[in-house]
C-alpha atoms as a PDB file:
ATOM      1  CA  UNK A   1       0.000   0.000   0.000  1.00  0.00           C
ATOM      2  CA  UNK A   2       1.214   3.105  -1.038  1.00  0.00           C
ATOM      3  CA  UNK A   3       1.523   6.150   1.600  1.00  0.00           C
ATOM      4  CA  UNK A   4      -0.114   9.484   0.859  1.00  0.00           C
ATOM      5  CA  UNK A   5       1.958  11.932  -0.761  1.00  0.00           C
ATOM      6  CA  UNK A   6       2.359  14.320   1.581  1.00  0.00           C
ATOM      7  CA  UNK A   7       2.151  14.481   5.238  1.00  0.00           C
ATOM      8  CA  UNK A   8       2.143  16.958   7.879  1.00  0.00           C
ATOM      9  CA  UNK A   9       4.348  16.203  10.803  1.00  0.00           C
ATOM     10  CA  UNK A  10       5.730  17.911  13.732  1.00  0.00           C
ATOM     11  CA  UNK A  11       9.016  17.175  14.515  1.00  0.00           C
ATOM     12  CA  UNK A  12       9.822  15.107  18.137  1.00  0.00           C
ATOM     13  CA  UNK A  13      13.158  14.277  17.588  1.00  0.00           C
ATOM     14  CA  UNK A  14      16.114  15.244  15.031  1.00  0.00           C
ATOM     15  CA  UNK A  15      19.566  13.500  14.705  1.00  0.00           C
ATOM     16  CA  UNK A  16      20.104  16.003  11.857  1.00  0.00           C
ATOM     17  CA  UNK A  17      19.329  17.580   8.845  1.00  0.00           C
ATOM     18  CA  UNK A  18      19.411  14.788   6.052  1.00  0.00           C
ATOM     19  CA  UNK A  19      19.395  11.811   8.624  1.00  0.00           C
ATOM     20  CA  UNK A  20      16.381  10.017  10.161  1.00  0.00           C
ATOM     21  CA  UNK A  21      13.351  11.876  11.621  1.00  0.00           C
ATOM     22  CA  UNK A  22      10.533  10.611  14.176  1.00  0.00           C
ATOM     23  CA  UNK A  23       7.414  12.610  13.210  1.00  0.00           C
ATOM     24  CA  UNK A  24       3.761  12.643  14.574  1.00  0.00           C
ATOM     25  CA  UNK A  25       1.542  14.186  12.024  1.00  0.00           C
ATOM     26  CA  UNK A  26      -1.534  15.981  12.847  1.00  0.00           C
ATOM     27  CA  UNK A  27      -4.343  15.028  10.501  1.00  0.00           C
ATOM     28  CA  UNK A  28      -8.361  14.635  10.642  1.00  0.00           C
ATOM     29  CA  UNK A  29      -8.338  12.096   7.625  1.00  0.00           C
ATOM     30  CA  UNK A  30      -8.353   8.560   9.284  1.00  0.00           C
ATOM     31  CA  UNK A  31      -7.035   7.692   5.736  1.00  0.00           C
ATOM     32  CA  UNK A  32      -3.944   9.505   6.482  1.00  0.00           C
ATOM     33  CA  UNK A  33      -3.782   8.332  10.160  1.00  0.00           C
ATOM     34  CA  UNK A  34      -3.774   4.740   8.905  1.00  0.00           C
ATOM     35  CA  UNK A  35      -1.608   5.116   6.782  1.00  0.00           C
ATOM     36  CA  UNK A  36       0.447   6.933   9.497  1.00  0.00           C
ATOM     37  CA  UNK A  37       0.493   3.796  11.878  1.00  0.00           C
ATOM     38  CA  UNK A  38       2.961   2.010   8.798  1.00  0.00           C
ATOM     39  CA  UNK A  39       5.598   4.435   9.509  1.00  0.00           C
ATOM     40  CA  UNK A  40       6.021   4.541  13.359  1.00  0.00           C
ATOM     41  CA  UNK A  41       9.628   3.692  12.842  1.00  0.00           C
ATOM     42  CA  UNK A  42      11.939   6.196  11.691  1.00  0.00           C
ATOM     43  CA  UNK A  43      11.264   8.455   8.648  1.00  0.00           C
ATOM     44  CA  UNK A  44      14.489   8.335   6.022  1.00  0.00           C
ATOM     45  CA  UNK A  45      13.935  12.531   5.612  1.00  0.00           C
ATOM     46  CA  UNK A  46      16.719  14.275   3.000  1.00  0.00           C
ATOM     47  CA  UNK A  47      17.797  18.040   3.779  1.00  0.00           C
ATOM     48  CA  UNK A  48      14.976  20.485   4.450  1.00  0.00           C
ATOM     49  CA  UNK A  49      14.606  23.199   2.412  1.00  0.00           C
ATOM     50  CA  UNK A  50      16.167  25.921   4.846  1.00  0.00           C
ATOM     51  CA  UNK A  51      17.657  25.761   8.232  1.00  0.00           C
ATOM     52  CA  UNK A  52      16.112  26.125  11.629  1.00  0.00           C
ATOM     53  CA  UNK A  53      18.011  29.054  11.468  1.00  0.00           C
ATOM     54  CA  UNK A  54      16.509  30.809   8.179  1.00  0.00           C
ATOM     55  CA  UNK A  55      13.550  29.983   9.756  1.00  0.00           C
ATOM     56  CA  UNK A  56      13.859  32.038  12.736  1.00  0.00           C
ATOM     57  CA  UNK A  57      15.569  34.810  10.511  1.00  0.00           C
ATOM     58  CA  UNK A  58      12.312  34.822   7.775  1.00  0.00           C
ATOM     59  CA  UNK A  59       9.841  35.394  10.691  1.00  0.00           C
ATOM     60  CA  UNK A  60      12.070  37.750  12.540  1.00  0.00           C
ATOM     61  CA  UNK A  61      12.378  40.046   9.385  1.00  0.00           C
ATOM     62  CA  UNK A  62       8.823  39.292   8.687  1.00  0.00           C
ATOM     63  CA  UNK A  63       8.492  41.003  12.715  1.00  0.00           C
ATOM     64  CA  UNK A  64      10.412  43.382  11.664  1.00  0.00           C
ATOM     65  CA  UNK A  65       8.063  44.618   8.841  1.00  0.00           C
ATOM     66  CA  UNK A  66       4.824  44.659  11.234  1.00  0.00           C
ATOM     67  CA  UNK A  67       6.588  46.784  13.721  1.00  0.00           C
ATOM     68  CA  UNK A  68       7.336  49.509  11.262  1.00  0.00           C
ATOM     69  CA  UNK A  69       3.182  48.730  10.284  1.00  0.00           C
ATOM     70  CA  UNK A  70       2.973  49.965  14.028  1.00  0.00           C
ATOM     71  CA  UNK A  71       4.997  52.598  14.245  1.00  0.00           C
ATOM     72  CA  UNK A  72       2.742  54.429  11.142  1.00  0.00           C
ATOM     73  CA  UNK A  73      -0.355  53.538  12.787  1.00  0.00           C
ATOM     74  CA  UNK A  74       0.589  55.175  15.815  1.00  0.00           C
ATOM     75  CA  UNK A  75       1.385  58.215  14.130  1.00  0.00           C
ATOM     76  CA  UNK A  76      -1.811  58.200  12.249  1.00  0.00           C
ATOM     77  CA  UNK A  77      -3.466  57.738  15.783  1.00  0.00           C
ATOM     78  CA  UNK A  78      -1.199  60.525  17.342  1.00  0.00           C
ATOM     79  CA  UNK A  79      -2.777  63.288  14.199  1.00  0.00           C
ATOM     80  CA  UNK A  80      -5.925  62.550  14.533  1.00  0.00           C
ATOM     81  CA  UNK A  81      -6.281  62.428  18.278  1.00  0.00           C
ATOM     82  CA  UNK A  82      -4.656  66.254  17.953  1.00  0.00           C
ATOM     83  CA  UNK A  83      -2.717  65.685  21.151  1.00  0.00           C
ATOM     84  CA  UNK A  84       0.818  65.944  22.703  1.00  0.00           C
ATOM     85  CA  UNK A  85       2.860  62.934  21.472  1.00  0.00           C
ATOM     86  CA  UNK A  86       3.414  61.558  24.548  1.00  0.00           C
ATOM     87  CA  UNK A  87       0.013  61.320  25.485  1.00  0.00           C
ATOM     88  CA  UNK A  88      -0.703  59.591  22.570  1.00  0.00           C
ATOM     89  CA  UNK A  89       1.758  56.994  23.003  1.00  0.00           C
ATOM     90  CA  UNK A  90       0.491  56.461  26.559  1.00  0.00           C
ATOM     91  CA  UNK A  91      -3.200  55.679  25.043  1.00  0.00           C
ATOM     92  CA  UNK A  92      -1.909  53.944  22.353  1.00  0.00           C
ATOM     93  CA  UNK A  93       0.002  51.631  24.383  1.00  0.00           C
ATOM     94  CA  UNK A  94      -2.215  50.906  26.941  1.00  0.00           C
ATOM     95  CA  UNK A  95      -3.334  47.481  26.356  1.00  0.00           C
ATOM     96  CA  UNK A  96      -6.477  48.341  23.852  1.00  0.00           C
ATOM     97  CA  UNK A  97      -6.755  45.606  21.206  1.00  0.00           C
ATOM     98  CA  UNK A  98      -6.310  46.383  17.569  1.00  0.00           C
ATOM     99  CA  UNK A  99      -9.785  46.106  16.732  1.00  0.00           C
ATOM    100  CA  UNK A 100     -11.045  48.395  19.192  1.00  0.00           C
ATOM    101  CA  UNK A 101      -7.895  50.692  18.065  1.00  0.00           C
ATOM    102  CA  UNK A 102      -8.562  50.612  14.545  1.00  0.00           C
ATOM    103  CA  UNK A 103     -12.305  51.535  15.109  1.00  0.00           C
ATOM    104  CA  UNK A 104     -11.133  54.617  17.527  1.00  0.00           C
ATOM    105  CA  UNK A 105      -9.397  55.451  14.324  1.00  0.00           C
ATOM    106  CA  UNK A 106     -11.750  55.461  12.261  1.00  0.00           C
ATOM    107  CA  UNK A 107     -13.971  57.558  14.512  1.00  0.00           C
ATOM    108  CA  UNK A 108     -11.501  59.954  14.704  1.00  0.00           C
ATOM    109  CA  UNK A 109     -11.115  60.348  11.461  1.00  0.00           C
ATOM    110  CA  UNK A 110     -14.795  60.758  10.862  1.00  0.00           C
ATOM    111  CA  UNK A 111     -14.374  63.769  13.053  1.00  0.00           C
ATOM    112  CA  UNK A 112     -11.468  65.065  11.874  1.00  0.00           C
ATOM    113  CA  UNK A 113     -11.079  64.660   8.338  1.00  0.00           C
ATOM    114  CA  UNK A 114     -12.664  65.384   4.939  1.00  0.00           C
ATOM    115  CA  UNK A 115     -14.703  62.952   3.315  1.00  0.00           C
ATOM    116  CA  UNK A 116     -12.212  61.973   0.738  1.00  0.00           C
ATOM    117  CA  UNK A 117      -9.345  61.282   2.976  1.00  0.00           C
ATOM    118  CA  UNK A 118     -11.596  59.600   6.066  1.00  0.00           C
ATOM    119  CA  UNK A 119     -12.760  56.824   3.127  1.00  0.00           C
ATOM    120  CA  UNK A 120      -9.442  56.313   2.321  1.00  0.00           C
ATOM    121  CA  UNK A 121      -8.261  55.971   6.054  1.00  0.00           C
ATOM    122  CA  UNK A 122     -11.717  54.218   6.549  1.00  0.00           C
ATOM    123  CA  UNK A 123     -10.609  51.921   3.738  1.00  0.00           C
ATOM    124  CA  UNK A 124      -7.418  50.944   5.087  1.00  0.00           C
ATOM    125  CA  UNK A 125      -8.669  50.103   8.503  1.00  0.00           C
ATOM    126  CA  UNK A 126     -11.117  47.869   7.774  1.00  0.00           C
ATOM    127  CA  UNK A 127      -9.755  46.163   4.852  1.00  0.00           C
ATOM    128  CA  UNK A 128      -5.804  45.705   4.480  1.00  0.00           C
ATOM    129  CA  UNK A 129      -4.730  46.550   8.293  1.00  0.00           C
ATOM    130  CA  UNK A 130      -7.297  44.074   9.622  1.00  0.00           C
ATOM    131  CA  UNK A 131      -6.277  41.446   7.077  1.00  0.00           C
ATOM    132  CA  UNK A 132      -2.695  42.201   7.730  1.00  0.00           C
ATOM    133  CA  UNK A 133      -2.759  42.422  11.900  1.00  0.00           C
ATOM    134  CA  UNK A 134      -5.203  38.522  11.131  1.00  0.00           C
ATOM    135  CA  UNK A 135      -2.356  36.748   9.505  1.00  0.00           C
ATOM    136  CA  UNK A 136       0.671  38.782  11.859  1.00  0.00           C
ATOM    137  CA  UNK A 137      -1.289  36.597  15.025  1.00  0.00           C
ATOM    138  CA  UNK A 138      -1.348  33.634  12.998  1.00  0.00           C
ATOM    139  CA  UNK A 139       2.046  33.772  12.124  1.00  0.00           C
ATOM    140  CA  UNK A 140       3.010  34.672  15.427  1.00  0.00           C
ATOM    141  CA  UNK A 141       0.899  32.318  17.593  1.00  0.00           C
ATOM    142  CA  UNK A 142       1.530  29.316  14.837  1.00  0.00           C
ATOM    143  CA  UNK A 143       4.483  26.697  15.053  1.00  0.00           C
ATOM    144  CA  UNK A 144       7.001  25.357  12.476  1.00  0.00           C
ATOM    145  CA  UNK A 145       6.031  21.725  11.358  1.00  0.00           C
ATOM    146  CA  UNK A 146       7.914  20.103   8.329  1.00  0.00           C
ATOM    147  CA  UNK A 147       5.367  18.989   5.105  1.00  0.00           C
ATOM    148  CA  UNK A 148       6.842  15.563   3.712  1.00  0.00           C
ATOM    149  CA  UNK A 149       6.076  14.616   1.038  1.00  0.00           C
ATOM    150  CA  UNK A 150       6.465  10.841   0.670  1.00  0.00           C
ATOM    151  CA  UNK A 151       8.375   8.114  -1.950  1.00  0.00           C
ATOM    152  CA  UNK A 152       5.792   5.222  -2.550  1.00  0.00           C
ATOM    153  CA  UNK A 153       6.298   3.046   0.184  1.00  0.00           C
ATOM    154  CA  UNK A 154       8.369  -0.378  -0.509  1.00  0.00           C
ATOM    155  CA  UNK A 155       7.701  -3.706   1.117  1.00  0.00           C
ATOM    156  CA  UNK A 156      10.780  -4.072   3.605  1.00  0.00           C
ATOM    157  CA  UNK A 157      12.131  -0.554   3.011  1.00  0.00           C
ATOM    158  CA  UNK A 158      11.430   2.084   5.798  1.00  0.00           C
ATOM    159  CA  UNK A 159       9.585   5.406   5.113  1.00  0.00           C
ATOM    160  CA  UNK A 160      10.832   7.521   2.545  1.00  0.00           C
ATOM    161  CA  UNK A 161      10.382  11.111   2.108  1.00  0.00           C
ATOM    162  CA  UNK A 162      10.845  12.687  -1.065  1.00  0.00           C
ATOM    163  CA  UNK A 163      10.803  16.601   0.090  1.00  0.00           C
ATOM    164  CA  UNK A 164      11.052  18.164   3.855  1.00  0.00           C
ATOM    165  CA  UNK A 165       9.631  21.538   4.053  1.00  0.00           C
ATOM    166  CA  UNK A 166       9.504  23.806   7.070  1.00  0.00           C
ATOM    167  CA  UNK A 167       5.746  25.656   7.044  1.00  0.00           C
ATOM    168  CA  UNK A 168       4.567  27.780  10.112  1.00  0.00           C
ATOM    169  CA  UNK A 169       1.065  26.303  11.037  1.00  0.00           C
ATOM    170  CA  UNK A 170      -1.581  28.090  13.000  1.00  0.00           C
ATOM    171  CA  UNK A 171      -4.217  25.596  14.268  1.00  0.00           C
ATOM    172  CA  UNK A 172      -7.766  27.078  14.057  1.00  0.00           C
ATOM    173  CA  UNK A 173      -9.489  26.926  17.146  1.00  0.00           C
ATOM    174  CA  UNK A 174     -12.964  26.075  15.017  1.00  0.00           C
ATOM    175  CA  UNK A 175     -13.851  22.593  14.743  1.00  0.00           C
ATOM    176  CA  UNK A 176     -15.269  23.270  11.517  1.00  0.00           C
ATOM    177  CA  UNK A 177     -12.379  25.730   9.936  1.00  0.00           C
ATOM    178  CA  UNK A 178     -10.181  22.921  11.450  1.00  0.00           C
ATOM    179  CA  UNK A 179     -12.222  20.145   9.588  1.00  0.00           C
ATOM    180  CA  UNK A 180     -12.356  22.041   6.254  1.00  0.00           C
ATOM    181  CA  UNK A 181      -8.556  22.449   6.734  1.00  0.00           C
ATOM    182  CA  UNK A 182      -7.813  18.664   7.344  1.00  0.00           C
ATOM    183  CA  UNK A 183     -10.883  17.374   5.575  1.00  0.00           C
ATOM    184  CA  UNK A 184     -10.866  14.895   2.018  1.00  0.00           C
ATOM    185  CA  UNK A 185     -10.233  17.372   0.174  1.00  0.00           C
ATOM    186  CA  UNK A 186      -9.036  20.048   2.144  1.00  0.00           C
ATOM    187  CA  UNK A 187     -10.108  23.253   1.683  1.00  0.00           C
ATOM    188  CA  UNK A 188      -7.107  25.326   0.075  1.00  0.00           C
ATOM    189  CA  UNK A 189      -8.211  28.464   0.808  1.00  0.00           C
ATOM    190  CA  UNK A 190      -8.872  27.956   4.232  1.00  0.00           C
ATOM    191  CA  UNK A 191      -5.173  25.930   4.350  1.00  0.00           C
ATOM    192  CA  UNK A 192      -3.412  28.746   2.956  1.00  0.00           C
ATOM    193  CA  UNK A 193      -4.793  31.563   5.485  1.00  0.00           C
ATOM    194  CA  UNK A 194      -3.493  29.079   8.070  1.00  0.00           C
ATOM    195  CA  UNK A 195      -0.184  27.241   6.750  1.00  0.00           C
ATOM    196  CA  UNK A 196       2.452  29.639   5.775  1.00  0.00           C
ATOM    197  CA  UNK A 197       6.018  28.578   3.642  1.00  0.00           C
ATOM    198  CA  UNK A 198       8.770  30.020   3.765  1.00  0.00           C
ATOM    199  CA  UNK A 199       7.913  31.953   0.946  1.00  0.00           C
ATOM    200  CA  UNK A 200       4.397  33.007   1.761  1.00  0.00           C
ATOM    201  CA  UNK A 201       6.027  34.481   5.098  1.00  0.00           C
ATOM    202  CA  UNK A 202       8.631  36.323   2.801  1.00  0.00           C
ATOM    203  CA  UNK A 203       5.624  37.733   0.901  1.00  0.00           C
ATOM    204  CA  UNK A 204       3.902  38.413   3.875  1.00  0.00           C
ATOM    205  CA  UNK A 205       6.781  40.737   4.988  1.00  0.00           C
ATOM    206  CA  UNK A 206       6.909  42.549   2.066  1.00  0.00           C
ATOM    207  CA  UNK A 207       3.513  43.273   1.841  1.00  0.00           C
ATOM    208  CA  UNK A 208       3.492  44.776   5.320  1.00  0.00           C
ATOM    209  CA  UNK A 209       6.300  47.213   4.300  1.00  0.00           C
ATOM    210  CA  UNK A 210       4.442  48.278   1.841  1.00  0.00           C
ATOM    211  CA  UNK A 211       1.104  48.591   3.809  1.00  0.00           C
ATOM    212  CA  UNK A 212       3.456  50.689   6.346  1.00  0.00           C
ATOM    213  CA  UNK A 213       4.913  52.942   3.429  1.00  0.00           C
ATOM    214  CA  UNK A 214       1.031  53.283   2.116  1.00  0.00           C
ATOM    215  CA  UNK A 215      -0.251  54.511   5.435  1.00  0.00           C
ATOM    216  CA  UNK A 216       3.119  57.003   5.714  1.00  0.00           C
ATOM    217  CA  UNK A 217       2.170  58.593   2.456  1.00  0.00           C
ATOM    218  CA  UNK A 218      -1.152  59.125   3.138  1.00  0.00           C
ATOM    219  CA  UNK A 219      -0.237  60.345   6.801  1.00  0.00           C
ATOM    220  CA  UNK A 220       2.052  63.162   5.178  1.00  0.00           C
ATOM    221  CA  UNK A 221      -0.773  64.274   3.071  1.00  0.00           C
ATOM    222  CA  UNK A 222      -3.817  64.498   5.773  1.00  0.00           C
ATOM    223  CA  UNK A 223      -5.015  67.978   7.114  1.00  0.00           C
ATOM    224  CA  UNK A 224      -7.360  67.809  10.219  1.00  0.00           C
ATOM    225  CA  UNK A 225     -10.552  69.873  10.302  1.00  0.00           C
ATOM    226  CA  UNK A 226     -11.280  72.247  12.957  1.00  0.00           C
ATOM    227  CA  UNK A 227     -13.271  70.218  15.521  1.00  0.00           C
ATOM    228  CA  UNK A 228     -16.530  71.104  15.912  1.00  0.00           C
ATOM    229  CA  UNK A 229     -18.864  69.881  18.778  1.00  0.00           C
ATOM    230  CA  UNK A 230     -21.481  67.983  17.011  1.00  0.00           C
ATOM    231  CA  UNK A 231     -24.839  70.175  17.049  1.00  0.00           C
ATOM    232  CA  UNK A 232     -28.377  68.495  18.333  1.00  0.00           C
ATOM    233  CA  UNK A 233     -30.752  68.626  14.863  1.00  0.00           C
ATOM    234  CA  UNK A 234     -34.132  70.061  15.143  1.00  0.00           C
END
């Protein structure tokens, strides 16, 4: 019987890159988890595609990126709220989440701003800084798991694997999300907001450099509106 061709495994023990692997893979297929009870001896895996190492460096750059995310959003807070800096920074750093931060922003921006530049701040809040702060807690909160992708298995021959590929998995907490994810067939969109290469991290890095540089341009542009105490209508 042939093993699937790729399985998801968390590492327990190393004897080094290239030599042999023990690996418990997490899976909701009781296909795969049969299969899975063929290979509790060791897994022959061949040299993963990076080091631990790069690892740690691709998700500390990625870090990297967000934080400069933060530091623009702060300053976009800081205008709008029309207050010392300092002040700002104290509010802004006192333990509100970022969804309840982002909506302060927006409502200051309602008050503040014209209606051409509060759509576009608007815009930004609800759409690619909530998408973007989504996947930095996934990435965050996840853990690194190597994807193997397995040889045909041969009658006296131990487990082969073909490929070993470090991905940074976030588990959903949903039974359902988590069932679509590890279903037959998984769902691949649902897998890819949730499983992250080493590439899609890289991506995700640049992207949030660019969503920082986006909200510094448009910062540099904005001019607040006198505020006006809103008037009761009659």
């Amino acid at each position: 019987m042939a093993l699937p061709r790729l399985a998801l495994g968390f590492v327990l023990g190393v004897k080094g890159f290239g030599g042999v692997f023990s690996i418990l893979a997490r899976t909701a297929s009781r296909e795969l988890s049969g299969a899975l009870d063929m290979v509790r001896e060791p897994i022959q895996i061949p040299p993963t595609d990076v080091s631990q190492e790069h690892c740690d460096f691709y998700l500390g750059n990625y870090m990297r990126a967000f934080n400069q995310l933060e530091i623009q959003l702060m300053g976009l807070f800081t205008k709008l709220l029309d207050a010392p800096d300092q002040a700002a920074h104290i509010v802004f750093h006192s333990g509100i989440n970022a969804q309840t931060m982002r909506e302060i922003i927006v409502a200051l921006a309602r008050l503040r701003l014209g209606d051409s530049d509060f759509r576009k701040v608007e815009s930004l809040m609800l759409g690619a800084v909530k998408k973007a702060v989504t996947k930095r807690n996934r990435l965050v909160h996840g853990q690194w798991q190597l994807a193997l992708k397995m040889k045909p298995k041969q009658d006296g021959q131990p487990p082969i694997a073909e490929t070993a590929s470090w991905q940074r998995l976030y588990v959903p907490t949903d039974p359902y999300v988590y069932q679509q994810m590890f279903g037959k067939p998984p769902n691949a969109k649902v897998r890819a907001a949730h499983v992250f290469s080493i590439k899609d991290i890289q991506n995700a890095a640049q992207d949030t450099a660019d969503l920082a540089a986006r909200i510094k341009n448009l910062l540099e542009g904005l001019v607040l509106r006198p505020y006006i105490p809103p008037q009761p209508v009659f």
